[in-house]
N, C-alpha and C. Protein backbone atom coordinates (compact mmCIF):
# COMPACT_ATOMS: atom_id res chain seq x y z
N UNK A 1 -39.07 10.20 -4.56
CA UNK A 1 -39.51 9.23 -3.58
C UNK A 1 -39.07 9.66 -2.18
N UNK A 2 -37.69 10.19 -2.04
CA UNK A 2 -37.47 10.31 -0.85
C UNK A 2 -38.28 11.82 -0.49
N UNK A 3 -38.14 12.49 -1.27
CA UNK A 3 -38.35 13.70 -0.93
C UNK A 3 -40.24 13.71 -0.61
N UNK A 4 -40.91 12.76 -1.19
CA UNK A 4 -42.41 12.47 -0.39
C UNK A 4 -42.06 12.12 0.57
N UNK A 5 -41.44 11.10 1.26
CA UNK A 5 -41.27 10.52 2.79
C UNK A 5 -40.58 12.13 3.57
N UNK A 6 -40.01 12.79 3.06
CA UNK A 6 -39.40 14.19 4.32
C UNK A 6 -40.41 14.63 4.31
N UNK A 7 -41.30 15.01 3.23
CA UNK A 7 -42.67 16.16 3.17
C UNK A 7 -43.64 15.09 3.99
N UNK A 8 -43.67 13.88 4.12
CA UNK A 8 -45.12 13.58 5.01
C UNK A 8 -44.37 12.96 6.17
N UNK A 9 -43.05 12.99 6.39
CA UNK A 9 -42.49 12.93 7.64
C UNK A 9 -42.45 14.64 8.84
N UNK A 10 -42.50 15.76 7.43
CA UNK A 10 -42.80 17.24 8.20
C UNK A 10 -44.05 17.26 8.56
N UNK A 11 -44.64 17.08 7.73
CA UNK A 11 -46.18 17.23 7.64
C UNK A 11 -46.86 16.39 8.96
N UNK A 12 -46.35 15.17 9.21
CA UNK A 12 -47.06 14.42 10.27
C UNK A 12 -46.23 15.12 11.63
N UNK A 13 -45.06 15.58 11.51
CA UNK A 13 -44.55 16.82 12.89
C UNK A 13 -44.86 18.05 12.93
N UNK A 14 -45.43 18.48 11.75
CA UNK A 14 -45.94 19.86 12.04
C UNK A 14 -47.67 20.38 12.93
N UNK A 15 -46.98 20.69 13.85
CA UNK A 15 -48.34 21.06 14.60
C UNK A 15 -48.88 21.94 13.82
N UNK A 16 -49.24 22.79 13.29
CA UNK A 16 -50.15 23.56 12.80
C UNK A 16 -50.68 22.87 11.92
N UNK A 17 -50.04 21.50 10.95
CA UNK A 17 -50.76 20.66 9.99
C UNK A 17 -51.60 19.93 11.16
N UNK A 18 -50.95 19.23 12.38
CA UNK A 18 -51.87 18.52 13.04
C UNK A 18 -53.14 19.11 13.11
N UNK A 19 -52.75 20.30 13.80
CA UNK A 19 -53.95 20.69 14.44
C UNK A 19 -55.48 21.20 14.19
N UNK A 20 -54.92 21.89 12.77
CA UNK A 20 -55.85 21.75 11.09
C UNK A 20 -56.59 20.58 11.15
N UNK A 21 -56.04 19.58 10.99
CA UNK A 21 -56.26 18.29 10.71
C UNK A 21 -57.43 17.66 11.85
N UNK A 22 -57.23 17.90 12.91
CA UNK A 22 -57.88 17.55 14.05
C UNK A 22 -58.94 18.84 13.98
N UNK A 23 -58.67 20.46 14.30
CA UNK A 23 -59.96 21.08 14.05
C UNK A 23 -61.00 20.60 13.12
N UNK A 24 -60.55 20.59 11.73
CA UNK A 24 -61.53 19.81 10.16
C UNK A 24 -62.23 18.58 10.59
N UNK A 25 -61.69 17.20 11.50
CA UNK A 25 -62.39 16.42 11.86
C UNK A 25 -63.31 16.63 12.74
N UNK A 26 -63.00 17.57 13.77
CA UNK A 26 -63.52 17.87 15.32
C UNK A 26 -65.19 18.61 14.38
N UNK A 27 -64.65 19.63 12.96
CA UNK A 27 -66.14 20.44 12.89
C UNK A 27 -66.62 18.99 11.84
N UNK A 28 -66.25 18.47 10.87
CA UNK A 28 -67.05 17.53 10.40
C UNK A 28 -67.83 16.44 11.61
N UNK A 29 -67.30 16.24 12.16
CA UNK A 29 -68.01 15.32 13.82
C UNK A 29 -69.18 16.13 13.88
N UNK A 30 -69.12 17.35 14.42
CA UNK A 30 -70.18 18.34 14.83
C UNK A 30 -71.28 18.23 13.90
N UNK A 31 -71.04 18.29 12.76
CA UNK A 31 -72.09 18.70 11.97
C UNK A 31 -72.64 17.30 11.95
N UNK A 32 -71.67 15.95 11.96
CA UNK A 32 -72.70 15.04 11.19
C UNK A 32 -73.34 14.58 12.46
N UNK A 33 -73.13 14.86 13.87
CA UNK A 33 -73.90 14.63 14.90
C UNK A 33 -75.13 15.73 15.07
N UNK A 34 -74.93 17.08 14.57
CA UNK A 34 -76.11 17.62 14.81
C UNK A 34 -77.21 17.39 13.33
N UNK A 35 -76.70 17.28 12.18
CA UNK A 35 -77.51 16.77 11.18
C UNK A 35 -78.92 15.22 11.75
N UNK A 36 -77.61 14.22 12.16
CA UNK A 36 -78.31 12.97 12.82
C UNK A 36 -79.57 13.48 13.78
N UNK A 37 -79.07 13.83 14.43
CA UNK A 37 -79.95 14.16 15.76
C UNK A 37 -81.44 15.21 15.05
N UNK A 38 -81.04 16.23 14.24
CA UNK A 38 -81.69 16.65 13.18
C UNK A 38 -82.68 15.85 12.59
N UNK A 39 -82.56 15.04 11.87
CA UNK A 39 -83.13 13.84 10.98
C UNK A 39 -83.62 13.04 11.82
N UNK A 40 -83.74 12.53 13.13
CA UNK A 40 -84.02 11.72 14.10
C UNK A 40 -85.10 12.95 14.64
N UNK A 41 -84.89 13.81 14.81
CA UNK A 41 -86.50 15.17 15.58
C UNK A 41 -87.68 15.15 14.78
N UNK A 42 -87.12 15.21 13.56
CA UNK A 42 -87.97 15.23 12.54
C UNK A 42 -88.97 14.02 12.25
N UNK A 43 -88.06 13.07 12.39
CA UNK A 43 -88.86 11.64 11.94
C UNK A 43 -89.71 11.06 13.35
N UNK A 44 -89.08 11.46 14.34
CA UNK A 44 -89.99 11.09 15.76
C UNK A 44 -91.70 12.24 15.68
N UNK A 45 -91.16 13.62 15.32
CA UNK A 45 -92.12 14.28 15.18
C UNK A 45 -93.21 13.72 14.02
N UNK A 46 -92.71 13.46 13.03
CA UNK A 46 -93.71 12.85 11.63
C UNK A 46 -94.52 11.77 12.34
N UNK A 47 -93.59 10.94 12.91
CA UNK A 47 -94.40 9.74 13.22
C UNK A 47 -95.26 9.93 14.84
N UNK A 48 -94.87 10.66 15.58
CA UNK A 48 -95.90 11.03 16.67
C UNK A 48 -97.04 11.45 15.83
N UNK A 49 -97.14 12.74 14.91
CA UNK A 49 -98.15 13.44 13.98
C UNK A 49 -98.89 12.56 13.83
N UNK A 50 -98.32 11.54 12.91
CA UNK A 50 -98.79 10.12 12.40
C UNK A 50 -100.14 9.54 13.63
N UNK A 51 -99.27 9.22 14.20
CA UNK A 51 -100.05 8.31 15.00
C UNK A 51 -101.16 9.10 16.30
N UNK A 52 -101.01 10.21 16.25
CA UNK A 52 -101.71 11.43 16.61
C UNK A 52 -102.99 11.10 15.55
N UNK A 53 -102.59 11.26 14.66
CA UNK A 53 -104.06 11.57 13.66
C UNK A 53 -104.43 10.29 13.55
N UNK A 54 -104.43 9.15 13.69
CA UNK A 54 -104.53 7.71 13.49
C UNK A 54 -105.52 7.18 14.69
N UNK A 55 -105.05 7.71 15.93
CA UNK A 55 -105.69 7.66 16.92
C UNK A 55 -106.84 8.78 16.78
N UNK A 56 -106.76 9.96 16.25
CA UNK A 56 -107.78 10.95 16.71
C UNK A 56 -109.31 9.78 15.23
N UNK A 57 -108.55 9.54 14.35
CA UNK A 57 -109.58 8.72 13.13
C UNK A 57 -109.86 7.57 13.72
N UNK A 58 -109.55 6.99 14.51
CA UNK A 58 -109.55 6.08 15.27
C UNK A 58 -110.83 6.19 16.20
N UNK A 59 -111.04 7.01 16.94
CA UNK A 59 -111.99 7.72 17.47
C UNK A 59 -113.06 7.61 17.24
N UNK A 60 -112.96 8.32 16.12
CA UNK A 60 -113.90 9.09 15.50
C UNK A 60 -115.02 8.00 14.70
N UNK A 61 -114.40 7.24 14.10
CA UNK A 61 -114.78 5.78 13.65
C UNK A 61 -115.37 5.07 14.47
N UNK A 62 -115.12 4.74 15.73
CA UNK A 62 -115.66 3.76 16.63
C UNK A 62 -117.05 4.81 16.89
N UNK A 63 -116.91 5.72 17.38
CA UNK A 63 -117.76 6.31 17.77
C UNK A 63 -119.35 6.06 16.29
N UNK A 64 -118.81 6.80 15.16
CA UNK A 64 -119.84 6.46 14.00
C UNK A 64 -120.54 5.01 13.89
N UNK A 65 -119.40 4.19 14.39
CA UNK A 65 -120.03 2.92 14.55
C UNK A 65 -121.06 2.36 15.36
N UNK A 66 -120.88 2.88 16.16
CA UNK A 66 -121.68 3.18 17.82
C UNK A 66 -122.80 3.74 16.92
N UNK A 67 -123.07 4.47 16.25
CA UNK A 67 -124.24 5.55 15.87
C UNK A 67 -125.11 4.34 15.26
N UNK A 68 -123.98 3.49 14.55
CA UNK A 68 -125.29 2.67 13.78
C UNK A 68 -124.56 2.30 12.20
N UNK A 69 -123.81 2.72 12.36
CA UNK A 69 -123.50 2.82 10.49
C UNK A 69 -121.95 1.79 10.38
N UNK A 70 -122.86 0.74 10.46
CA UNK A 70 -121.84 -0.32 10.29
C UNK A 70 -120.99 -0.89 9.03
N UNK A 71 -121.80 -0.63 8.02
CA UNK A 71 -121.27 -1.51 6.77
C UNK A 71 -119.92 -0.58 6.13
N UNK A 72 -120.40 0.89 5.97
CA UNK A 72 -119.12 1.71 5.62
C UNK A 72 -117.63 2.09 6.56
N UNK A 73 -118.53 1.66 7.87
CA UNK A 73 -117.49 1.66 8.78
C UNK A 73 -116.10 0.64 8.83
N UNK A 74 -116.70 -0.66 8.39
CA UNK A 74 -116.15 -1.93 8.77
C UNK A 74 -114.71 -1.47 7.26
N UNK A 75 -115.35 -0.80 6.08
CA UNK A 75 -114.53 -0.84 5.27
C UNK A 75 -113.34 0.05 5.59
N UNK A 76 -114.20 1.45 6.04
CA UNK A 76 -113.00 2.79 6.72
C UNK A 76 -112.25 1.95 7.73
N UNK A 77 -112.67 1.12 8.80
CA UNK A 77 -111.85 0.40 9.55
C UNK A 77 -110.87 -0.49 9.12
N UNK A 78 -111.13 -1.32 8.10
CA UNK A 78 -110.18 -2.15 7.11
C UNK A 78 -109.31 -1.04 6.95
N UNK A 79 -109.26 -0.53 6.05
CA UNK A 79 -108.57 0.74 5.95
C UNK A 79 -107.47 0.80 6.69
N UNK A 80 -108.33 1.55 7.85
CA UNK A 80 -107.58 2.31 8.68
C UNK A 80 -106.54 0.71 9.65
N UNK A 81 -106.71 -0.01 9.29
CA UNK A 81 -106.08 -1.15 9.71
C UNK A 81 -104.77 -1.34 8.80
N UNK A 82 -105.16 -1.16 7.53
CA UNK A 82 -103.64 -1.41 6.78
C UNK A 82 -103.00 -0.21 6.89
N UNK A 83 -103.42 1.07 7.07
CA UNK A 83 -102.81 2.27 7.44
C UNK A 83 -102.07 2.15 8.57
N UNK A 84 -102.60 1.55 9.75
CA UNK A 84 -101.54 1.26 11.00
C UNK A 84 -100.48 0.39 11.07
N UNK A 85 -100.61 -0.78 9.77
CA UNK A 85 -100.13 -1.76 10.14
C UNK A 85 -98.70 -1.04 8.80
N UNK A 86 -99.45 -0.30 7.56
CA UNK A 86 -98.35 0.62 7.00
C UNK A 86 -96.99 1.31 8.02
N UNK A 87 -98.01 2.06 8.58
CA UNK A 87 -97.46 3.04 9.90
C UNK A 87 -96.09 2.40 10.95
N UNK A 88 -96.72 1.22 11.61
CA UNK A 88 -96.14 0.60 12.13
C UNK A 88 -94.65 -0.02 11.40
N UNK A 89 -94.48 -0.05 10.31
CA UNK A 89 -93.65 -1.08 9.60
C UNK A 89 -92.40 0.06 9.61
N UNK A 90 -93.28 1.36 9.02
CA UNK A 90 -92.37 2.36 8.68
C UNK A 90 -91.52 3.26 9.95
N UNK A 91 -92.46 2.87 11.20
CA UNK A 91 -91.91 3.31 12.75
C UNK A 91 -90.88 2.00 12.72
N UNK A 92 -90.97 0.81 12.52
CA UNK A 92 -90.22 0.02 12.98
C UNK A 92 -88.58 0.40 12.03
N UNK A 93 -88.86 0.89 11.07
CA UNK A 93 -87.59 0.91 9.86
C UNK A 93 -86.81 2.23 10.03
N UNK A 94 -88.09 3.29 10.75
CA UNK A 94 -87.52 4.78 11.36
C UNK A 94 -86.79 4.34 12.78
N UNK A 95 -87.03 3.22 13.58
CA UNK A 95 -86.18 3.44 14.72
C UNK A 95 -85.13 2.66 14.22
N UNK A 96 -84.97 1.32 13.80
CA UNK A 96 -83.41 0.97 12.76
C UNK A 96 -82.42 1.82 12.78
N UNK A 97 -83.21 2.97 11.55
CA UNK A 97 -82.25 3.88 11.11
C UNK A 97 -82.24 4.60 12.22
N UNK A 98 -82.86 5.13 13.50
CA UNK A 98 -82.49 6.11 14.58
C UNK A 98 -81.40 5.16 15.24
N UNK A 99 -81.17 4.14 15.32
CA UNK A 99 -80.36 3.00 15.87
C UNK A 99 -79.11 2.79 15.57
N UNK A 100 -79.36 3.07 14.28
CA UNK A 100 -77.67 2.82 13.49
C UNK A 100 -77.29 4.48 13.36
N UNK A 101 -77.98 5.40 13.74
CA UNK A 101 -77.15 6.64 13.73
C UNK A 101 -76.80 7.13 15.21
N UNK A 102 -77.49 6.50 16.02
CA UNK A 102 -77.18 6.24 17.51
C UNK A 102 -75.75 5.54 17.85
N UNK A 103 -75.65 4.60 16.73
CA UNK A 103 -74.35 3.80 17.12
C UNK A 103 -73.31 4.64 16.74
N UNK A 104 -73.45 5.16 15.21
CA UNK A 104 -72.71 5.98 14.87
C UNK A 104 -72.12 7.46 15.46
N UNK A 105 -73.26 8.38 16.11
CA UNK A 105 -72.86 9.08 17.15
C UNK A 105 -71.99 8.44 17.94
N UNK A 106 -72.36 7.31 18.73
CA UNK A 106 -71.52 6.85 19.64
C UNK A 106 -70.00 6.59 19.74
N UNK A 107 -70.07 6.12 18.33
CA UNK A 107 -68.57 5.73 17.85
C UNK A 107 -68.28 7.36 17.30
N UNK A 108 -68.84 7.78 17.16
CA UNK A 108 -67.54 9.35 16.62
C UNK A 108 -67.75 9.91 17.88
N UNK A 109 -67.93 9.77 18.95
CA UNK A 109 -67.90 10.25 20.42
C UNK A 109 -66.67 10.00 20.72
N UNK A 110 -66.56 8.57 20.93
CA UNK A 110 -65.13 7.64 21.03
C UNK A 110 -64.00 8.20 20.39
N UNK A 111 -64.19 8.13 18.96
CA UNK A 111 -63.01 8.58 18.21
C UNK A 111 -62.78 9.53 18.75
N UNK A 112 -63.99 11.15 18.95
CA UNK A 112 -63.08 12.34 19.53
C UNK A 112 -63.43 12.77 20.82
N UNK A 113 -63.05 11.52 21.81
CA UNK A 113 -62.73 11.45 22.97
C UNK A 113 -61.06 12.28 23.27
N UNK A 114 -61.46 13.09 24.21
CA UNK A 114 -59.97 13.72 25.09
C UNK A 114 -58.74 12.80 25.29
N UNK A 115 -59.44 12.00 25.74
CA UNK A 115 -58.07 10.71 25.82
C UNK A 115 -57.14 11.21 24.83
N UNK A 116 -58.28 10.30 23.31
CA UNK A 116 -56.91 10.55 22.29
C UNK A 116 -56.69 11.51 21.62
N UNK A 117 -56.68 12.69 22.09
CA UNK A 117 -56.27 13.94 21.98
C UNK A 117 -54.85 14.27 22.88
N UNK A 118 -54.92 13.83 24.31
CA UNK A 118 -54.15 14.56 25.00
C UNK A 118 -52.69 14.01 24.62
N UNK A 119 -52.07 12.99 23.69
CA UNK A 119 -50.73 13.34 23.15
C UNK A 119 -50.26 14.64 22.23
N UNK A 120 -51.53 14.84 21.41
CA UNK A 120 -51.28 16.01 20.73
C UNK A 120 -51.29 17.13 21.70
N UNK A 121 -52.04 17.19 22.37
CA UNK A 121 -51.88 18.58 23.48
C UNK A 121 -50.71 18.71 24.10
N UNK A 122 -50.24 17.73 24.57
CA UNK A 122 -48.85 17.36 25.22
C UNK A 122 -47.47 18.20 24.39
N UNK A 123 -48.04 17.31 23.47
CA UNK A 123 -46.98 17.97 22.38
C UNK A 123 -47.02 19.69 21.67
N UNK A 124 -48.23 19.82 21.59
CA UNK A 124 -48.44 21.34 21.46
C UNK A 124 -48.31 22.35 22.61
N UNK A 125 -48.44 21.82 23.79
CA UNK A 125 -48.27 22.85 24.84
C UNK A 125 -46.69 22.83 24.67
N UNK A 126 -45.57 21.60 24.86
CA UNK A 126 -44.21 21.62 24.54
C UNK A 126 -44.15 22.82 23.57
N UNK A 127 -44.26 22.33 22.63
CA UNK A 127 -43.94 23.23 21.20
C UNK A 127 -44.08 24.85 21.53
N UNK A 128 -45.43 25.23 22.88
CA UNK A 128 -45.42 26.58 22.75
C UNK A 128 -44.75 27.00 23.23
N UNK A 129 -44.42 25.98 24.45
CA UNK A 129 -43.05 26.89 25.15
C UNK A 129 -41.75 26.99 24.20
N UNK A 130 -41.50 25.99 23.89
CA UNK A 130 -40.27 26.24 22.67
C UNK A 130 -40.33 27.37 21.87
N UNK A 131 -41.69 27.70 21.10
CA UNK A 131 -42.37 28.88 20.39
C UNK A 131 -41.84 30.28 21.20
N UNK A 132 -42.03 30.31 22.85
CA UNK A 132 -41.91 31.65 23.68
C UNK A 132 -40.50 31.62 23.94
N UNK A 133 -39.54 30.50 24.32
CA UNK A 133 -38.39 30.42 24.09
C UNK A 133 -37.47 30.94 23.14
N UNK A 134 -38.11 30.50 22.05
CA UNK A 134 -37.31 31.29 20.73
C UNK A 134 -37.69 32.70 20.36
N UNK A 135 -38.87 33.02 20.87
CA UNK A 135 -39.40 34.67 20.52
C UNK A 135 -38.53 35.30 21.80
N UNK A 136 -38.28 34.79 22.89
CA UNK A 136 -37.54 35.79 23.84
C UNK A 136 -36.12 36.04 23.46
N UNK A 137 -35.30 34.37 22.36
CA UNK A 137 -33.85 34.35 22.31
C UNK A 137 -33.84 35.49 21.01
N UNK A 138 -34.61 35.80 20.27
CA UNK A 138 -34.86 36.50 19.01
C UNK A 138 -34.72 38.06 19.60
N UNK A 139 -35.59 38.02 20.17
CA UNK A 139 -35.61 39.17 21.21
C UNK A 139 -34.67 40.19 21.96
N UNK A 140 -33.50 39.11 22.15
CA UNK A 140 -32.87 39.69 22.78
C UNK A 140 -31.51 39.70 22.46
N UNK A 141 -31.31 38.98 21.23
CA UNK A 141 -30.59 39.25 20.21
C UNK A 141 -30.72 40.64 19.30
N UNK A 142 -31.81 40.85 19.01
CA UNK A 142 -32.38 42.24 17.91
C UNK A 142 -31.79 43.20 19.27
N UNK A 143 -32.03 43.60 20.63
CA UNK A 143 -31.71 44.16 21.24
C UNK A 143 -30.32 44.81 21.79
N UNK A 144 -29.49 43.26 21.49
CA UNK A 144 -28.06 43.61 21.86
C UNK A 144 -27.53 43.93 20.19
N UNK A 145 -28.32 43.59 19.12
CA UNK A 145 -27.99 43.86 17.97
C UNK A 145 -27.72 45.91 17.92
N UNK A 146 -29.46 46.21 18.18
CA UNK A 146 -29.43 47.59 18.32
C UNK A 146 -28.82 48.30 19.15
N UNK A 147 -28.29 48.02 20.24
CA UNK A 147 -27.24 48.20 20.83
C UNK A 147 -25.82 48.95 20.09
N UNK A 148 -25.44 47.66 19.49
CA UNK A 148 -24.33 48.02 18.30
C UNK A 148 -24.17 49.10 17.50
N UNK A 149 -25.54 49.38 17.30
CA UNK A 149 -25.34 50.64 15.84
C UNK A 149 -26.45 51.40 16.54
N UNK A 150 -25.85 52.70 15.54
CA UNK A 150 -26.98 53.99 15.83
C UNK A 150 -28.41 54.08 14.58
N UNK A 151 -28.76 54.52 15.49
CA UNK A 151 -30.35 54.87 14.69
C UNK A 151 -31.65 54.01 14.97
N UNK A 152 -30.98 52.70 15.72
CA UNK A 152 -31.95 51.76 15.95
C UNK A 152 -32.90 51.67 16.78
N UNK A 153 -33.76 53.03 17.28
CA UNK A 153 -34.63 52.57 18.10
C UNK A 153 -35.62 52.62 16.91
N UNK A 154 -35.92 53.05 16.07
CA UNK A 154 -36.97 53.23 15.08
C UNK A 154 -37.51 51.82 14.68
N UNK A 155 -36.59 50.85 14.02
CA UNK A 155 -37.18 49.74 14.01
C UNK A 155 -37.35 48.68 14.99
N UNK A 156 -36.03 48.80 15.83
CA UNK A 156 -36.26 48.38 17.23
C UNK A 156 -37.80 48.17 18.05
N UNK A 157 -38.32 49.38 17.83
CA UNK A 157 -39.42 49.29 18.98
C UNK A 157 -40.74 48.50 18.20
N UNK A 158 -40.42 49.00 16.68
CA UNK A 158 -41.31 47.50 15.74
C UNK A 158 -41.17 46.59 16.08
N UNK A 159 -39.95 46.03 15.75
CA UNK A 159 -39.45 44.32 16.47
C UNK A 159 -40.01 44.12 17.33
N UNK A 160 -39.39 45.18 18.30
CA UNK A 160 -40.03 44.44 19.69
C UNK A 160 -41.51 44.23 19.71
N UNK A 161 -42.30 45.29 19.55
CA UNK A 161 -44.00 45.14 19.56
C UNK A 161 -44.24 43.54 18.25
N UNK A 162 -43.87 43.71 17.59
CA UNK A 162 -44.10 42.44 16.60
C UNK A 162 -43.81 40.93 17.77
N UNK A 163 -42.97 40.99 18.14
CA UNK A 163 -42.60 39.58 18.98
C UNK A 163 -43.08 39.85 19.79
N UNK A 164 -43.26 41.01 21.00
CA UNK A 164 -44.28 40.90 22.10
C UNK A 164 -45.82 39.98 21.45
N UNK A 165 -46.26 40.42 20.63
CA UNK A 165 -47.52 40.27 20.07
C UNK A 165 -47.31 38.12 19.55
N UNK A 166 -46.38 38.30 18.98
CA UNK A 166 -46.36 36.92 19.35
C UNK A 166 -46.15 36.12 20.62
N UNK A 167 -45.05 36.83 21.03
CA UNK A 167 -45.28 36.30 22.76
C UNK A 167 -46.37 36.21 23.25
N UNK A 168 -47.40 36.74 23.14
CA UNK A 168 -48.56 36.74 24.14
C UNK A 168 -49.43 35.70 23.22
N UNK A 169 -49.49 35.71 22.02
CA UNK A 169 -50.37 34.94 20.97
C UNK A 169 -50.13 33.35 21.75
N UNK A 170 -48.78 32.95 21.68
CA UNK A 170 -48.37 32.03 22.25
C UNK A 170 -48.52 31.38 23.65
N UNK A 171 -48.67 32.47 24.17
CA UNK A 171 -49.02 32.21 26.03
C UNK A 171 -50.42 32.03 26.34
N UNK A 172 -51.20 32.95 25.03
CA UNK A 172 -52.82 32.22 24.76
C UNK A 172 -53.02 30.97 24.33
N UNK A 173 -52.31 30.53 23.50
CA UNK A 173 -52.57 29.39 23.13
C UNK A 173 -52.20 28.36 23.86
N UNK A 174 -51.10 28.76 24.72
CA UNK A 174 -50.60 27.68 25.53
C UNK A 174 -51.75 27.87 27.25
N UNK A 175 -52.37 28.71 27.42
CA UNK A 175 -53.28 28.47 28.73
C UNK A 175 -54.46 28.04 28.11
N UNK A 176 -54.85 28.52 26.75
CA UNK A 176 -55.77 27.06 26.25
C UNK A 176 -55.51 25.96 26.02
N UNK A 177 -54.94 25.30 25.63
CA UNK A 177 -54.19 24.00 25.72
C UNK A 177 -53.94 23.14 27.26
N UNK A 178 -53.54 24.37 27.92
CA UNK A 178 -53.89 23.57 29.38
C UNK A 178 -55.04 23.63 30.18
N UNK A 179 -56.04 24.02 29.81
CA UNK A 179 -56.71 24.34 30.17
C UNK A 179 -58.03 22.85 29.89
N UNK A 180 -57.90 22.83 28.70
CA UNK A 180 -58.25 21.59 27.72
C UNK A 180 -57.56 20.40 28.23
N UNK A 181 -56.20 20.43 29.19
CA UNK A 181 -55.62 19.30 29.53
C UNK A 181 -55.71 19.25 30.76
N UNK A 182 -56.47 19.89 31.70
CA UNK A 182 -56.94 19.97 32.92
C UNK A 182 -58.36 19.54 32.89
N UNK A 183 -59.06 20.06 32.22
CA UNK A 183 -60.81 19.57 31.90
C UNK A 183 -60.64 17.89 31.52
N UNK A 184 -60.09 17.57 30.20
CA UNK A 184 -60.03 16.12 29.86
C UNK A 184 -59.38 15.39 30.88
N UNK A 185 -58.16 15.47 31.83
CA UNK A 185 -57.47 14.65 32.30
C UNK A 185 -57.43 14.52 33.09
C-alpha cells in the first residue's frame, strides 16, 4: 500500500512521466480534431453533391413539364419532393452532429490551451537547469578525479564527450521550453 502511494507520488514528479503523458494527450487531441474536421468535409461535400443533383433534377423536371407532359411529371415531382424533404432531415441531423463535434473541438482546444500547460513548463525548464547543474558538478568531479591517477585521459575524454552531449541535449530542451513559454505567455 505504501509502496503504491511512493510509486504514484514519483510518477506524478517525474517529468519525463509528465511529459509522456501530456505529448500522448497533445497527439490523441490532434488526431481526434483532424479525424472530426475529416468527417465534417466529407459530409458537407455528400450533401452539397446531394443537393447539386436535386437541383440540377429539379430543372430538368420543370422544364419537361413546360413541354407538356404533365401526368408523369406530377408523380417524378412527388417524388422528387419526398427526396428533398428525405435530404433535408438528413442535412438537418448532419449539422447536429457537425455541432456537437464543433463543441467538442472546442472543449479539447480549452483543455490543451498553453495556460494549463505553463506550470509544467515552469517546472521543466527548472528541472533543466538542475539537469545542466548536475552534468557540470559530475563533470568536474571525473576531472579532478583524473587528475589523481595516471592513465586517465583515455576514458576521461569519453566522459567528457558523453556529458558534453548531454549538456547540450539539455540546453536544447531547455530553449525549447522557453521558447513555448514566450509564444503562450
Amino acid at each position: 500500500m505504501a509502496d503504491e502511494k511512493v510509486e504514484e507520488q514519483q510518477t506524478e514528479g517525474n517529468p519525463v512521466v509528465l511529459l509522456k503523458k501530456m505529448d500522448k494527450r497533445l497527439a490523441l487531441n490532434k488526431i481526434l480534431m483532424i479525424t472530426a474536421l475529416v468527417i465534417s468535409a466529407i459530409l458537407i461535400s455528400i450533401m452539397a453533391t446531394g443537393m447539386t443533383v436535386m437541383y440540377m433534377r429539379i430543372s430538368s423536371l420543370t422544364e419537361a413539364a413546360e413541354a407538356g407532359e404533365v401526368s408523369p411529371m406530377d408523380e417524378q415531382f412527388v417524388v422528387l419532393e419526398q427526396q428533398l424533404m428525405l435530404l433535408a432531415d438528413f442535412r438537418k441531423s448532419e449539422l447536429k452532429k457537425i455541432s456537437r463535434y464543433t463543441q467538442q473541438l472546442e472543449k479539447i482546444s480549452k483543455d490543451c490551451s498553453l495556460e494549463k500547460a505553463a506550470p509544467y513548463k515552469d517546472f521543466m525548464t527548472s528541472r533543466e537547469t538542475d539537469f545542466k547543474v548536475l552534468v557540470e558538478t559530475i563533470k568536474s568531479g571525473t576531472n579532478d578525479l583524473a587528475s589523481m591517477s595516471r592513465g586517465s585521459k583515455k576514458w576521461l575524454t569519453a566522459h567528457n564527450k558523453t556529458l558534453d552531449d548531454l549538456s547540450a541535449k539539455s540546453a536544447e530542451r531547455k530553449a525549447v521550453l522557453e521558447v513555448e513559454l514566450r509564444s503562450g505567455g
